[in-house]
N, C-alpha and C. Protein backbone atom coordinates (compact mmCIF):
# COMPACT_ATOMS: atom_id res chain seq x y z
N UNK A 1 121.19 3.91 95.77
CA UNK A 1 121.32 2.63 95.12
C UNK A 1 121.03 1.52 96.12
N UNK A 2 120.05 0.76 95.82
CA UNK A 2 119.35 -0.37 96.95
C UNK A 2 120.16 -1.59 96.13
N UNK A 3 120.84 -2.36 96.58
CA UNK A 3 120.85 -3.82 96.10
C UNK A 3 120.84 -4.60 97.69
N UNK A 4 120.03 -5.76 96.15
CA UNK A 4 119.70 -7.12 97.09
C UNK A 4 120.88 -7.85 97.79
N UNK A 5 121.01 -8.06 99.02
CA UNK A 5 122.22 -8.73 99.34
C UNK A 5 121.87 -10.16 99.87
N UNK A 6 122.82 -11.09 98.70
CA UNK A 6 122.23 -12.28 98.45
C UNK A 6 123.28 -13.22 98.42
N UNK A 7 123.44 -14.70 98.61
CA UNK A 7 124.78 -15.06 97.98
C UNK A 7 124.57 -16.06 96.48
N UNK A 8 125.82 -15.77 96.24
CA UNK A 8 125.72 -15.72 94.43
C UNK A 8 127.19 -16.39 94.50
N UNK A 9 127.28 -17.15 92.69
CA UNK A 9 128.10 -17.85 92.20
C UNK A 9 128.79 -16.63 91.11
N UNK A 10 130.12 -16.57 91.07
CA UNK A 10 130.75 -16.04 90.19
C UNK A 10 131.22 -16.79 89.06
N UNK A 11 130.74 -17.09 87.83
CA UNK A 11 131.03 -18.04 87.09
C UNK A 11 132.19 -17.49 86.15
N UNK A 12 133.11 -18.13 85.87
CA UNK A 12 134.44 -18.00 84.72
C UNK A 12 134.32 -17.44 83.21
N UNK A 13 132.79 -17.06 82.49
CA UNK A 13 132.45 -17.24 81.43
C UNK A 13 131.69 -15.56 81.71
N UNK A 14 132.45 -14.62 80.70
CA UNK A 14 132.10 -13.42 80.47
C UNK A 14 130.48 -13.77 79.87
N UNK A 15 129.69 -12.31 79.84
CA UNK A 15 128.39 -12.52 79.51
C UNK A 15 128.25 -12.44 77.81
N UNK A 16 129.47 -12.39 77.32
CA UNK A 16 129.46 -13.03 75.77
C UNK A 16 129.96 -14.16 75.64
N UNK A 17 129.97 -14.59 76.71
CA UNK A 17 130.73 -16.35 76.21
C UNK A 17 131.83 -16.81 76.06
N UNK A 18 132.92 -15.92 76.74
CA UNK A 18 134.21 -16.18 76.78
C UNK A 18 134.90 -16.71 78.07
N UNK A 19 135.77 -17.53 77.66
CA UNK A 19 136.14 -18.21 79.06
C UNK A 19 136.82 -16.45 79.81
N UNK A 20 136.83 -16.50 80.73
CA UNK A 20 137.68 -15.60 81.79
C UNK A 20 139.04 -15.91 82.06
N UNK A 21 139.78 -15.09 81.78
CA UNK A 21 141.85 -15.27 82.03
C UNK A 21 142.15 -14.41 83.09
N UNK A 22 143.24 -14.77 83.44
CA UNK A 22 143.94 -15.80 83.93
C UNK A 22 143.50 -17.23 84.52
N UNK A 23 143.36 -18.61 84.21
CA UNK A 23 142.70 -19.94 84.06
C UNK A 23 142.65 -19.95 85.64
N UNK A 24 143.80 -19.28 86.46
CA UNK A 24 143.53 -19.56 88.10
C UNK A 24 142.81 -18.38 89.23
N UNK A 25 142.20 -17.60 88.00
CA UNK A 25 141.79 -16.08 88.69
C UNK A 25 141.00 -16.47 89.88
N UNK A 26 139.85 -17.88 89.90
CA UNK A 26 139.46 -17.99 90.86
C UNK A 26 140.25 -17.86 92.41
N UNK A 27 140.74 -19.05 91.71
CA UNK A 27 141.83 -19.10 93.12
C UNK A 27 142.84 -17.68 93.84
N UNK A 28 143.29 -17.11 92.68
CA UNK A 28 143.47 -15.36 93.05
C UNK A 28 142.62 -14.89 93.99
N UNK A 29 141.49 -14.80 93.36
CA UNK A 29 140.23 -13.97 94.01
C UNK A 29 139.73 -14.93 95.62
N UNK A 30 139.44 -15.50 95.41
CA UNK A 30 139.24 -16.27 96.91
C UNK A 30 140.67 -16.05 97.87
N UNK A 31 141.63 -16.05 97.16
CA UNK A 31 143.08 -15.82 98.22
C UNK A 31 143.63 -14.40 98.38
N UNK A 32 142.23 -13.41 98.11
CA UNK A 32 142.23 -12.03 98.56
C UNK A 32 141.36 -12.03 100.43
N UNK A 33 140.46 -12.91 100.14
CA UNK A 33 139.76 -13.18 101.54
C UNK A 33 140.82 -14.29 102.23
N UNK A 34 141.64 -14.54 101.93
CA UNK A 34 141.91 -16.24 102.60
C UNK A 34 143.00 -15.72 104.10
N UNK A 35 143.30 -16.61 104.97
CA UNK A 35 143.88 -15.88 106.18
C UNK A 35 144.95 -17.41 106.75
N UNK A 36 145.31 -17.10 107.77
CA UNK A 36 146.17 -17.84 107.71
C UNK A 36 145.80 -18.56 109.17
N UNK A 37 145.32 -20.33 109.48
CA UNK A 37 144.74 -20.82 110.38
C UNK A 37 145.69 -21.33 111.52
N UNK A 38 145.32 -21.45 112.76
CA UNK A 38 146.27 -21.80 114.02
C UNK A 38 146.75 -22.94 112.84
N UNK A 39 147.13 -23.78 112.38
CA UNK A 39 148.20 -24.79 111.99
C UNK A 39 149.11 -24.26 110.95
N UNK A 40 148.64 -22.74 110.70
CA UNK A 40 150.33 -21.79 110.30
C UNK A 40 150.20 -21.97 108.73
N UNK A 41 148.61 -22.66 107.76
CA UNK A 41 148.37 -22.82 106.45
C UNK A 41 147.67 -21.91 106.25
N UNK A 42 147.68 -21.23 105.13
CA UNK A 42 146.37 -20.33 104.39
C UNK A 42 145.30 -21.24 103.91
N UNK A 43 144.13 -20.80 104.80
CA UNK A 43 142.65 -21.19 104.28
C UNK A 43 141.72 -20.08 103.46
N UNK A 44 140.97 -20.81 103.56
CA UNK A 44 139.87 -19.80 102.40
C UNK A 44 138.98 -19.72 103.11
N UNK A 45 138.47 -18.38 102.91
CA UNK A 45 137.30 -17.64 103.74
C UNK A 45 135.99 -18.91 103.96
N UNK A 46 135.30 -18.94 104.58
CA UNK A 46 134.33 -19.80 104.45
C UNK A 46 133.26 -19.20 103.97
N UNK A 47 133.16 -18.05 103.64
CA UNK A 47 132.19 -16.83 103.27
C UNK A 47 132.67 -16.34 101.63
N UNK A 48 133.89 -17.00 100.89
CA UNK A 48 134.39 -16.86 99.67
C UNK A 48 135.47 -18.02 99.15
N UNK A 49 134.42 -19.18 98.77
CA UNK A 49 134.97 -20.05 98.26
C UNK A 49 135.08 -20.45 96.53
N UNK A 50 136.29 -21.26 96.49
CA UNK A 50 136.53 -21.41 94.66
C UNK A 50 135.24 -22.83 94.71
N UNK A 51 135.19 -23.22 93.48
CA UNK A 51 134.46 -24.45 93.17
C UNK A 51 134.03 -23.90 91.40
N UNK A 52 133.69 -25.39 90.67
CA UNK A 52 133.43 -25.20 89.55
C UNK A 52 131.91 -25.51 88.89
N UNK A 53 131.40 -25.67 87.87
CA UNK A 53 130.25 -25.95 87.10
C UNK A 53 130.52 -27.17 86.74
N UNK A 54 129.30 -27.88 86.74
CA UNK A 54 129.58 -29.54 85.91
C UNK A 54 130.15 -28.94 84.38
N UNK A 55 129.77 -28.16 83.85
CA UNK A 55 130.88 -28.21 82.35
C UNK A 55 131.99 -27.51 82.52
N UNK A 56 133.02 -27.56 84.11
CA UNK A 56 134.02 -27.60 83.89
C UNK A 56 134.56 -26.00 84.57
N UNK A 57 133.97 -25.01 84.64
CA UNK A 57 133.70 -23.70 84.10
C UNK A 57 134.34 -23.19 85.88
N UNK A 58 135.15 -22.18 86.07
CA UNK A 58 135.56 -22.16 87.65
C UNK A 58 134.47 -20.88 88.22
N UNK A 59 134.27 -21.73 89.28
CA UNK A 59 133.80 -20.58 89.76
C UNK A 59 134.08 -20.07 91.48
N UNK A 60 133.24 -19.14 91.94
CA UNK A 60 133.77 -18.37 92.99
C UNK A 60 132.59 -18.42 93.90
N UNK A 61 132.04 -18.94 95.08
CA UNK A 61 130.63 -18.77 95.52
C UNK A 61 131.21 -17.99 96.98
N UNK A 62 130.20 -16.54 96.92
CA UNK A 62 129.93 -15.67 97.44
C UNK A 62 128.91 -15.50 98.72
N UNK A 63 129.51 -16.41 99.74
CA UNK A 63 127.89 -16.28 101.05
C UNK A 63 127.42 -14.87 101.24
N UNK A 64 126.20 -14.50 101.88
CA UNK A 64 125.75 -13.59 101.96
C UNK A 64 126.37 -12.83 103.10
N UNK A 65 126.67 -13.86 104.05
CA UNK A 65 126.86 -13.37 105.26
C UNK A 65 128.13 -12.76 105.35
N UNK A 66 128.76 -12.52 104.26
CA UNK A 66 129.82 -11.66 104.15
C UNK A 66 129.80 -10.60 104.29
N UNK A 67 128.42 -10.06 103.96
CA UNK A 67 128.12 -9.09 104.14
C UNK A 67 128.08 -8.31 105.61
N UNK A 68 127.30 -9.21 106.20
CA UNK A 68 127.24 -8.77 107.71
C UNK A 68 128.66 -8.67 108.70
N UNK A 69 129.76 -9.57 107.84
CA UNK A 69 130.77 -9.11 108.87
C UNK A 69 131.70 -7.83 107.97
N UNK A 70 131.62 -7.90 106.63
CA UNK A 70 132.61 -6.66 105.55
C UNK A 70 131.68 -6.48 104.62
N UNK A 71 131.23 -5.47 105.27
CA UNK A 71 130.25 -4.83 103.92
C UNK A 71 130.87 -4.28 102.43
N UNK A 72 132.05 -4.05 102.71
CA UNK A 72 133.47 -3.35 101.47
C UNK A 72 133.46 -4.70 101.06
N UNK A 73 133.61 -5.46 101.46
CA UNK A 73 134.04 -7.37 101.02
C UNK A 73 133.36 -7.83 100.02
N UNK A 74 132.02 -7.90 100.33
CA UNK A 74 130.71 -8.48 100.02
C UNK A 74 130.61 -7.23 98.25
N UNK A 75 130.89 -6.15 98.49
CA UNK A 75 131.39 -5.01 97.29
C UNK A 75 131.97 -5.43 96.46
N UNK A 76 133.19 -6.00 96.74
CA UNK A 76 134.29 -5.69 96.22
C UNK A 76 134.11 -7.28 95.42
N UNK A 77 133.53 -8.11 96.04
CA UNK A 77 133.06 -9.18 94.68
C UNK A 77 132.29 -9.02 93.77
N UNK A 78 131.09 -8.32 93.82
CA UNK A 78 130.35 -8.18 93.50
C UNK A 78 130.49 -7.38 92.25
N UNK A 79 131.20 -5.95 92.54
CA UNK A 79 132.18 -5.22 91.66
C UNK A 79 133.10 -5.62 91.01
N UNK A 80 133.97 -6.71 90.94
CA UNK A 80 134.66 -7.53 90.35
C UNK A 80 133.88 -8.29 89.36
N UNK A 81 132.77 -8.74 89.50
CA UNK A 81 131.95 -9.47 88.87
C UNK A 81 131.41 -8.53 87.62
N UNK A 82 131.18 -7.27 88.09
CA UNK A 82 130.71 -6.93 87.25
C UNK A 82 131.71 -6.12 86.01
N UNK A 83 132.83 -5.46 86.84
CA UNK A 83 133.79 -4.73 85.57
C UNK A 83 134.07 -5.99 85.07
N UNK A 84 134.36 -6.97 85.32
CA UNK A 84 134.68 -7.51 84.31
C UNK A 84 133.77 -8.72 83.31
N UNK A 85 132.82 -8.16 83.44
CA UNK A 85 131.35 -9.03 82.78
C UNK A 85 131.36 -9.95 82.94
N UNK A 86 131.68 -10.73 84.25
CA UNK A 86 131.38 -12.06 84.31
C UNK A 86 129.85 -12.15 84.65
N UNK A 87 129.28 -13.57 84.26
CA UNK A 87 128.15 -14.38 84.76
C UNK A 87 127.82 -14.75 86.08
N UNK A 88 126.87 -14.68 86.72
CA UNK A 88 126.56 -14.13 87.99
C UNK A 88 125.35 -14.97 88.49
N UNK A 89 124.90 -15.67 89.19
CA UNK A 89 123.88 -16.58 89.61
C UNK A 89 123.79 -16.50 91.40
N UNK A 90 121.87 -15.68 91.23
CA UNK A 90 122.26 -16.20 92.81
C UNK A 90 122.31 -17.88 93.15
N UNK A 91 122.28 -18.17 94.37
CA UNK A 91 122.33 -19.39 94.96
C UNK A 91 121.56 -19.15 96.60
N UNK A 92 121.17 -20.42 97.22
CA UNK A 92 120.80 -20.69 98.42
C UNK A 92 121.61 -20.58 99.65
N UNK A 93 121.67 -20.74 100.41
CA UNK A 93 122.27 -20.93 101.15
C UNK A 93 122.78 -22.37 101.73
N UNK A 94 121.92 -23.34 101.41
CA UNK A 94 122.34 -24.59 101.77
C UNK A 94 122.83 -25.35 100.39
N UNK A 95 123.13 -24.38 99.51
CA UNK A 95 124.08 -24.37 98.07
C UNK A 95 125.59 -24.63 98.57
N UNK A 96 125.45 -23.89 99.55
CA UNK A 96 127.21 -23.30 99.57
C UNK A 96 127.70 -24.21 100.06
């Protein structure tokens, strides 16, 4: 199995058109990567950040270079994305 390793937007909206539940899953999912910075706060990966769509819609953007440091990481979104049929867009890099 070859896939392209790319970075991509995880959008909130199943591929029939349903919003995605729990309303804060983003924020869940990004605070599976998130760690905790010398000032003793939890940050968010810089390689798996939340952000939304102009209509509102949450989403999850996925750098590529996640890959190169957790190849299981860079998986394990990707796989998330897909059991649960969410909408999926790559993006640039000077996107993120």
């Amino acid at each position: 199995m070859n896939q392209k390793i790319e970075s991509f937007v995880i959008i909130g909206v199943t591929r029939e058109g349903k919003t995605f539940r729990p309303s804060d899953w983003a924020d869940r999912l990004c605070g599976i990567m998130s760690a905790f910075g010398a000032d003793h706060r939890m940050q968010y990966s810089p390689y798996v950040r939340p952000g939304c769509t102009l209509k509102g819609q949450k989403t999850v953007m996925v750098d590529a270079r996640l890959y190169d440091i957790e190849p299981l990481a860079y998986k394990f979104m990707v796989n998330f994305a897909n059991d649960n049929e969410l909408q999926m867009e790559p993006i640039s890099s000077d996107q993120l």
